[in-house]
C-alpha atoms as a PDB file:
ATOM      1  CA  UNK A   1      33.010  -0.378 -14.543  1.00  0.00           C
ATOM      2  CA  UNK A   2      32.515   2.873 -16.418  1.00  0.00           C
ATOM      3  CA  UNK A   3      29.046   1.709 -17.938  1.00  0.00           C
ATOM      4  CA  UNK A   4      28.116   0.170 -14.347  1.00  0.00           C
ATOM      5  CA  UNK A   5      28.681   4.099 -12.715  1.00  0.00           C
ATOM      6  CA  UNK A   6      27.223   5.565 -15.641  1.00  0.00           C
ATOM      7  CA  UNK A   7      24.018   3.772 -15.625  1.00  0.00           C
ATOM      8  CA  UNK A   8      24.401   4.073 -11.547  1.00  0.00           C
ATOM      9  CA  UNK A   9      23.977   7.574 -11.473  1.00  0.00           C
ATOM     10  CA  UNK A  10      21.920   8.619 -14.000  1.00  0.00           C
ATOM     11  CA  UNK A  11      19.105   5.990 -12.161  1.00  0.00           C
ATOM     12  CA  UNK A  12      19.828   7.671  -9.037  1.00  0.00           C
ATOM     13  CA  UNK A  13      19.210  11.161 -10.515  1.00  0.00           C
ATOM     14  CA  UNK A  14      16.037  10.437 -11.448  1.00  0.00           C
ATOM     15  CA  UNK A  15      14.875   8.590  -8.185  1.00  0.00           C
ATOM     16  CA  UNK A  16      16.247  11.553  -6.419  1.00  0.00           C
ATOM     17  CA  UNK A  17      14.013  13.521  -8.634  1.00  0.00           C
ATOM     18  CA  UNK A  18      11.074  11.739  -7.718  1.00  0.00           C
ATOM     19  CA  UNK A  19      11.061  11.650  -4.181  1.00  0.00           C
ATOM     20  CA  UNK A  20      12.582  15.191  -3.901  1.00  0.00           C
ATOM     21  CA  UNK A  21       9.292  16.423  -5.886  1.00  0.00           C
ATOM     22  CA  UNK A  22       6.993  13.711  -4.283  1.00  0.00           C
ATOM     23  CA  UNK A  23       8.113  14.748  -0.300  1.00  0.00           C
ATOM     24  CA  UNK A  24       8.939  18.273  -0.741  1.00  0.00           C
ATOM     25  CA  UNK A  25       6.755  19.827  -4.132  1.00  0.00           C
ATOM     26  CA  UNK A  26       4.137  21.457  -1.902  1.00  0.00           C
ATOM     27  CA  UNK A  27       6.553  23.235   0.495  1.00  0.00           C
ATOM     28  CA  UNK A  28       8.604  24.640  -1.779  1.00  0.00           C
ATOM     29  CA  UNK A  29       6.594  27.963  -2.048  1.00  0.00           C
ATOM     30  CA  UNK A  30       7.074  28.673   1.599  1.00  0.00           C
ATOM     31  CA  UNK A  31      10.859  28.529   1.174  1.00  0.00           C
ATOM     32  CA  UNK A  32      12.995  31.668   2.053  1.00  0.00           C
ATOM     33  CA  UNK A  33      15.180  32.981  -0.619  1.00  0.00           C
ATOM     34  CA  UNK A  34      18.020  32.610   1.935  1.00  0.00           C
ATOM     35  CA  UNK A  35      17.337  28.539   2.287  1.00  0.00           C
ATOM     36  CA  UNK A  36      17.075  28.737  -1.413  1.00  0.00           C
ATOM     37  CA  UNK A  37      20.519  29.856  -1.977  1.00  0.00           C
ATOM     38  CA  UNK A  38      22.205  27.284   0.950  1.00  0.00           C
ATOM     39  CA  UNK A  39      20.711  24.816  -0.989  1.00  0.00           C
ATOM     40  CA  UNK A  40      21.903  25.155  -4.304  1.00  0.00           C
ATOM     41  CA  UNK A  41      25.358  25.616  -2.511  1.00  0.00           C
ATOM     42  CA  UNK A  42      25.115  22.187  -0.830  1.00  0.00           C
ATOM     43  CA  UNK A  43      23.228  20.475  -3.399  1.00  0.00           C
ATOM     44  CA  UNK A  44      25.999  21.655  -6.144  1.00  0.00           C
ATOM     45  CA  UNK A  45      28.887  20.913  -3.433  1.00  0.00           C
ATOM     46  CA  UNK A  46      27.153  17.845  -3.366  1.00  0.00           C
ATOM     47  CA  UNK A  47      28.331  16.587  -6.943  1.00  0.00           C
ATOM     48  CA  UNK A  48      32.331  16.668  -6.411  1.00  0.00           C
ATOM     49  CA  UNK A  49      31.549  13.526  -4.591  1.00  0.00           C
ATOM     50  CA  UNK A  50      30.030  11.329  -7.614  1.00  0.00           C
ATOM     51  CA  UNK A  51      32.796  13.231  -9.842  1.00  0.00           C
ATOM     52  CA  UNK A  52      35.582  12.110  -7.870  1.00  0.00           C
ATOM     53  CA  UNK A  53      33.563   8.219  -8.050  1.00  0.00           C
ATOM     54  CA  UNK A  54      33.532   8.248 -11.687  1.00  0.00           C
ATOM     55  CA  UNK A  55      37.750   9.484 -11.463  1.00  0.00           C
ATOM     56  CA  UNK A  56      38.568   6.320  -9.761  1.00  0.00           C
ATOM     57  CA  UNK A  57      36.175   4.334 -12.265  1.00  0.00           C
ATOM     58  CA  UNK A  58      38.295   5.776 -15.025  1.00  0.00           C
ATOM     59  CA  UNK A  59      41.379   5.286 -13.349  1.00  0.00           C
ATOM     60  CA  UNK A  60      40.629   1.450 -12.028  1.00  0.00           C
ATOM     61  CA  UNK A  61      39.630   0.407 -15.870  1.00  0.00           C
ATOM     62  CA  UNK A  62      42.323  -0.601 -17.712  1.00  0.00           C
ATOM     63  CA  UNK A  63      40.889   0.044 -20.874  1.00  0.00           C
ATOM     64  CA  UNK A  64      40.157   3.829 -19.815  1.00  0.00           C
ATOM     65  CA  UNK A  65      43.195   4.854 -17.875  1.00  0.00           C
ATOM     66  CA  UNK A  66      45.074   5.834 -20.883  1.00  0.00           C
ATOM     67  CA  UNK A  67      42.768   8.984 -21.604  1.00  0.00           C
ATOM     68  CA  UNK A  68      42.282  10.413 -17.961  1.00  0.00           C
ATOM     69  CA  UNK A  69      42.987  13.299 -19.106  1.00  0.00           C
ATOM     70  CA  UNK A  70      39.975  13.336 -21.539  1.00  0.00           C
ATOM     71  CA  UNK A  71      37.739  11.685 -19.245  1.00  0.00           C
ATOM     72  CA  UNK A  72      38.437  14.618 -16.280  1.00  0.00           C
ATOM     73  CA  UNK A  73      36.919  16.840 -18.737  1.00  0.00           C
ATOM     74  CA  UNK A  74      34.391  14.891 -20.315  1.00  0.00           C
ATOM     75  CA  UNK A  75      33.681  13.803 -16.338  1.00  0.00           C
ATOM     76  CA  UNK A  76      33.616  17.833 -15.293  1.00  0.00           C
ATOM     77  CA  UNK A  77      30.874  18.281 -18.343  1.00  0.00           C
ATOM     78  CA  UNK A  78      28.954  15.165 -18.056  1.00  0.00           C
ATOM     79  CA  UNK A  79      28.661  15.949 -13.942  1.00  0.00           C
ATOM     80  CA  UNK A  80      27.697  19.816 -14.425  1.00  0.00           C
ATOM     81  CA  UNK A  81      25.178  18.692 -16.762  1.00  0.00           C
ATOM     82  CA  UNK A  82      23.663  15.947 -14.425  1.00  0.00           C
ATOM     83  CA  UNK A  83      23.745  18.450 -11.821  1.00  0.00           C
ATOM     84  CA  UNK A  84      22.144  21.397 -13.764  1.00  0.00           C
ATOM     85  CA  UNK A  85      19.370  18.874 -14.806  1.00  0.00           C
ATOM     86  CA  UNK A  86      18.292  17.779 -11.554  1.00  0.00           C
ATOM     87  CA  UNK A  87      18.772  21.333 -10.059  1.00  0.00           C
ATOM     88  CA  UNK A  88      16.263  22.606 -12.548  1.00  0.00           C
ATOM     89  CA  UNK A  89      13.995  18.629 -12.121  1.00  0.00           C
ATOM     90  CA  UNK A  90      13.699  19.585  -8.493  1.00  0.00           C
ATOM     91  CA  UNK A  91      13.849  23.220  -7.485  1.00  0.00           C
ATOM     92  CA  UNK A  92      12.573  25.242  -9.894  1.00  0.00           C
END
């Protein structure tokens, strides 16, 4: 189920990516530094949702369940780093 979530979201990054740049890469000049900043608020809000997804992956896997406590780290690294990536992919 891990590899299956894994695979999931790293596929949906980068079709996010795509159609972020495709249907928004020319207006992006004309944003306000304001709507700049609510975005990166929501869009970084944004990935506690996935991260709580691949927690109940982890926890539903038998094989995984005995090292939650490694995988809520590795999950906290591993979702920052996703989320840093398509921050910088997409608006910037």
């Amino acid at each position: 189920m891990i590899e299956s979530y894994i695979e999931g979201i790293f596929i949906s990054l980068i079709v996010y990516i795509t159609i972020f740049n495709i249907l928004t890469g020319h207006l992006q000049r004309k944003w306000s530094i304001e709507f700049k900043r609510n975005l990166k608020r929501i869009y970084f809000s944004a990935w506690v949702l996935p991260y709580l997804i691949y927690l109940y992956c982890v926890w539903t896997t038998p094989s995984t369940r005995p090292f939650l406590l490694q995988h809520i780290l590795f999950g906290i690294i591993l979702h920052m780093i996703m989320a840093a990536f398509g921050y910088r992919a997409t608006f910037h």
